[in-house]
Protein backbone atom coordinates (compact mmCIF):
# COMPACT_ATOMS: atom_id res chain seq x y z
CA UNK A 1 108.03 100.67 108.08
CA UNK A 2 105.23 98.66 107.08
CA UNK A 3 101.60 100.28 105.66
CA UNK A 4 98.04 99.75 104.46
CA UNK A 5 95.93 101.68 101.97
CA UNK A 6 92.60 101.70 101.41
CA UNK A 7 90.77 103.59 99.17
CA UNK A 8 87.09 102.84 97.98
CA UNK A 9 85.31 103.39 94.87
CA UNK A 10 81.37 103.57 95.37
CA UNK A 11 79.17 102.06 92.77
CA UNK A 12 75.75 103.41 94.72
CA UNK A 13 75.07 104.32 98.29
CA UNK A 14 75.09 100.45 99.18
CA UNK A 15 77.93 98.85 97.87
CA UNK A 16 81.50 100.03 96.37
CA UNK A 17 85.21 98.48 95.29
CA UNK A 18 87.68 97.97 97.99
CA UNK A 19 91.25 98.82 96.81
CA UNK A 20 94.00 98.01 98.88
CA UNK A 21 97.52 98.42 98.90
CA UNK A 22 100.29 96.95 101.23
CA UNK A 23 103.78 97.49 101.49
CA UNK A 24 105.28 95.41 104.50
CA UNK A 25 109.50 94.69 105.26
CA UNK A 26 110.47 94.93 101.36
CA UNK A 27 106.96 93.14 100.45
CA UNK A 28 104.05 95.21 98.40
CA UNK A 29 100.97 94.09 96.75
CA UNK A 30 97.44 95.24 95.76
CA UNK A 31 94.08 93.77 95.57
CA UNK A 32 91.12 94.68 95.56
CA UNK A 33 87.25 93.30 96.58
CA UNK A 34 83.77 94.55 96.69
CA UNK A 35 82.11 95.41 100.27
CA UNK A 36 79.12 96.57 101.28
CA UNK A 37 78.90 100.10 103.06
CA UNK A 38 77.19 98.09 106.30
CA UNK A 39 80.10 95.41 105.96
CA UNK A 40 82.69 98.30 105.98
CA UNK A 41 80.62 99.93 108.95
CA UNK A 42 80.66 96.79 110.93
CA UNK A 43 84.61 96.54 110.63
CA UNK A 44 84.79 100.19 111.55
CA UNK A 45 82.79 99.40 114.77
CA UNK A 46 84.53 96.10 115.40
CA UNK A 47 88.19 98.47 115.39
CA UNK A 48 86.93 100.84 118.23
CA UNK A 49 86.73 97.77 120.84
CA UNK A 50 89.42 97.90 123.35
CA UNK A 51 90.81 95.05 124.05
CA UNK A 52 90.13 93.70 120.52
CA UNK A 53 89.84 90.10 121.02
CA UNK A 54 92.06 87.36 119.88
CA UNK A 55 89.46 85.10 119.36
CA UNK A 56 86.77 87.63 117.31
CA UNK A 57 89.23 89.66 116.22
CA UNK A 58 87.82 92.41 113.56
CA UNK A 59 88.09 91.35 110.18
CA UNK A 60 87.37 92.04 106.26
CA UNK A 61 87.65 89.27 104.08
CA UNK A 62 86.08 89.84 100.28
CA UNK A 63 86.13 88.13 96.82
CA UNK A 64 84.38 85.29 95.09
CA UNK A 65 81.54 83.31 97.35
CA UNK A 66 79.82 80.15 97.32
CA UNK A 67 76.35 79.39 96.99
CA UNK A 68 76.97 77.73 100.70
CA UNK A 69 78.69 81.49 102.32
CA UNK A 70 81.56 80.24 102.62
CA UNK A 71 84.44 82.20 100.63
CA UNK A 72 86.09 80.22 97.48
CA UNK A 73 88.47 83.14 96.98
CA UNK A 74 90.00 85.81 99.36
CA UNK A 75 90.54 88.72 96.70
CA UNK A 76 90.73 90.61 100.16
CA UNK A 77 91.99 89.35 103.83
CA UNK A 78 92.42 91.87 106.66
CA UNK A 79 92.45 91.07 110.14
CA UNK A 80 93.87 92.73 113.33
CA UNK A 81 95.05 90.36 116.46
CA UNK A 82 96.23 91.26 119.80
CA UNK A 83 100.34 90.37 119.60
CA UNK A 84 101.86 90.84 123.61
CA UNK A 85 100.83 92.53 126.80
CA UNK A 86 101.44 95.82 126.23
CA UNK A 87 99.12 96.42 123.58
CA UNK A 88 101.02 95.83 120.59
CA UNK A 89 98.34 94.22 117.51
CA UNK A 90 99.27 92.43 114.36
CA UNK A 91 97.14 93.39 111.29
CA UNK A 92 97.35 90.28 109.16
CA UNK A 93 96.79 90.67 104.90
CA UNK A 94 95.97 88.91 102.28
CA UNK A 95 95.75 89.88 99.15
CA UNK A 96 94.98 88.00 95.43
CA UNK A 97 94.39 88.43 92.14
CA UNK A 98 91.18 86.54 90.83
CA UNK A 99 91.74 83.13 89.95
CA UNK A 100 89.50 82.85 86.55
CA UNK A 101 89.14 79.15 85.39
CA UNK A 102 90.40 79.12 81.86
CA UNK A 103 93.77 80.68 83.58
CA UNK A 104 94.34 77.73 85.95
CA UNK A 105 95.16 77.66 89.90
CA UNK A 106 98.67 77.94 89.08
CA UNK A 107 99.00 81.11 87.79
CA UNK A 108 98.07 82.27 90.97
CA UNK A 109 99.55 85.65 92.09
CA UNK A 110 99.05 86.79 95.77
CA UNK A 111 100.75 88.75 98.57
CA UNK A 112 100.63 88.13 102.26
CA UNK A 113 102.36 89.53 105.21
CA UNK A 114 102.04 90.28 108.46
CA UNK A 115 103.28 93.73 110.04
CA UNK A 116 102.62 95.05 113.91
CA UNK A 117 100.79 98.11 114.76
CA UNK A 118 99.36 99.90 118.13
CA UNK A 119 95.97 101.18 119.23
CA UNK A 120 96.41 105.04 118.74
CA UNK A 121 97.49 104.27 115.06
CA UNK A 122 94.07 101.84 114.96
CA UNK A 123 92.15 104.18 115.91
CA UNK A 124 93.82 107.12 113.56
CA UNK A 125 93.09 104.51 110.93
CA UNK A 126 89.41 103.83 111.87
CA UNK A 127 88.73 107.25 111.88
CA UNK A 128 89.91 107.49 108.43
CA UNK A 129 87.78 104.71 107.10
CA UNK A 130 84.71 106.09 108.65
CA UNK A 131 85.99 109.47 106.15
CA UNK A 132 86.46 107.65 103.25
CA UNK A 133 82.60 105.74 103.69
CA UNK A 134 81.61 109.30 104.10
CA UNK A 135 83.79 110.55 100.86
CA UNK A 136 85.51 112.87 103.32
CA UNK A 137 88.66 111.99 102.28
CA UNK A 138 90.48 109.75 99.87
CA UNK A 139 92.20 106.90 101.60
CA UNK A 140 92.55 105.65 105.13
CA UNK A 141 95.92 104.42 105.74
CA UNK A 142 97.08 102.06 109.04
CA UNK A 143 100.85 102.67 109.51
CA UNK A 144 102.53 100.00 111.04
CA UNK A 145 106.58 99.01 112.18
């Protein structure tokens, strides 16, 4: 039994601290990233589409940025792929500890894994998200095999 945990810590009505927790096949990790309450929105939206797409598929990816937008560090990775026909997904995770420069790159510590999941649990999950944004409840958790 594999799982994801969210739970969010908001600094104002804008913008908050993404904590995540994953425990997938004997594999766990934590992380955590900073996300705006549109960004976290959007990927709420992006869940509810049916069939998600393989090539857009809805995303979160957080941590350190570039000057240019591109991403220099994924402190936080989640994306969710169609896997067969009959409607089985994969939500894919990253997740990494900052990399600070006096440390080094290889001191490195991250966790990634891969675990499958189905739309009713998606949606379960989304609708759990949207209650955390809303400080309904505390964490929104995607259950997966």
């Amino acid at each position: 039994m594999s799982h994801l945990i969210l739970t969010y810590v908001p600094e104002n009505e804008f913008d908050g601290e993404l904590r995540v927790s994953l425990e997938s096949a004997g594999y766990s990790g934590q992380g955590a990233a900073w996300f705006s309450t549109e960004q976290l929105g959007a990927f709420c939206t992006a869940l509810s589409e049916f069939p998600l797409s393989a090539n857009t598929p809805p995303s979160l990816n957080g941590g350190y940025w570039g000057h240019d937008g591109k991403v220099l560090q994924t402190h936080v990775g989640i994306a969710i792929t169609p896997y067969d026909v009959r409607g089985s997904l994969v939500v894919s995770v990253e997740l990494s500890a900052p990399i600070w420069e006096f440390e080094g790159h290889d001191l490195h510590r991250s966790v990634k894994s891969h675990f499958r999941t189905d739309y009713p649990s998606l949606d379960r999950f989304r609708v759990s998200l949207l209650g955390l944004l809303a400080s309904e409840t505390d964490a929104a958790i995607l259950h997966g095999e």
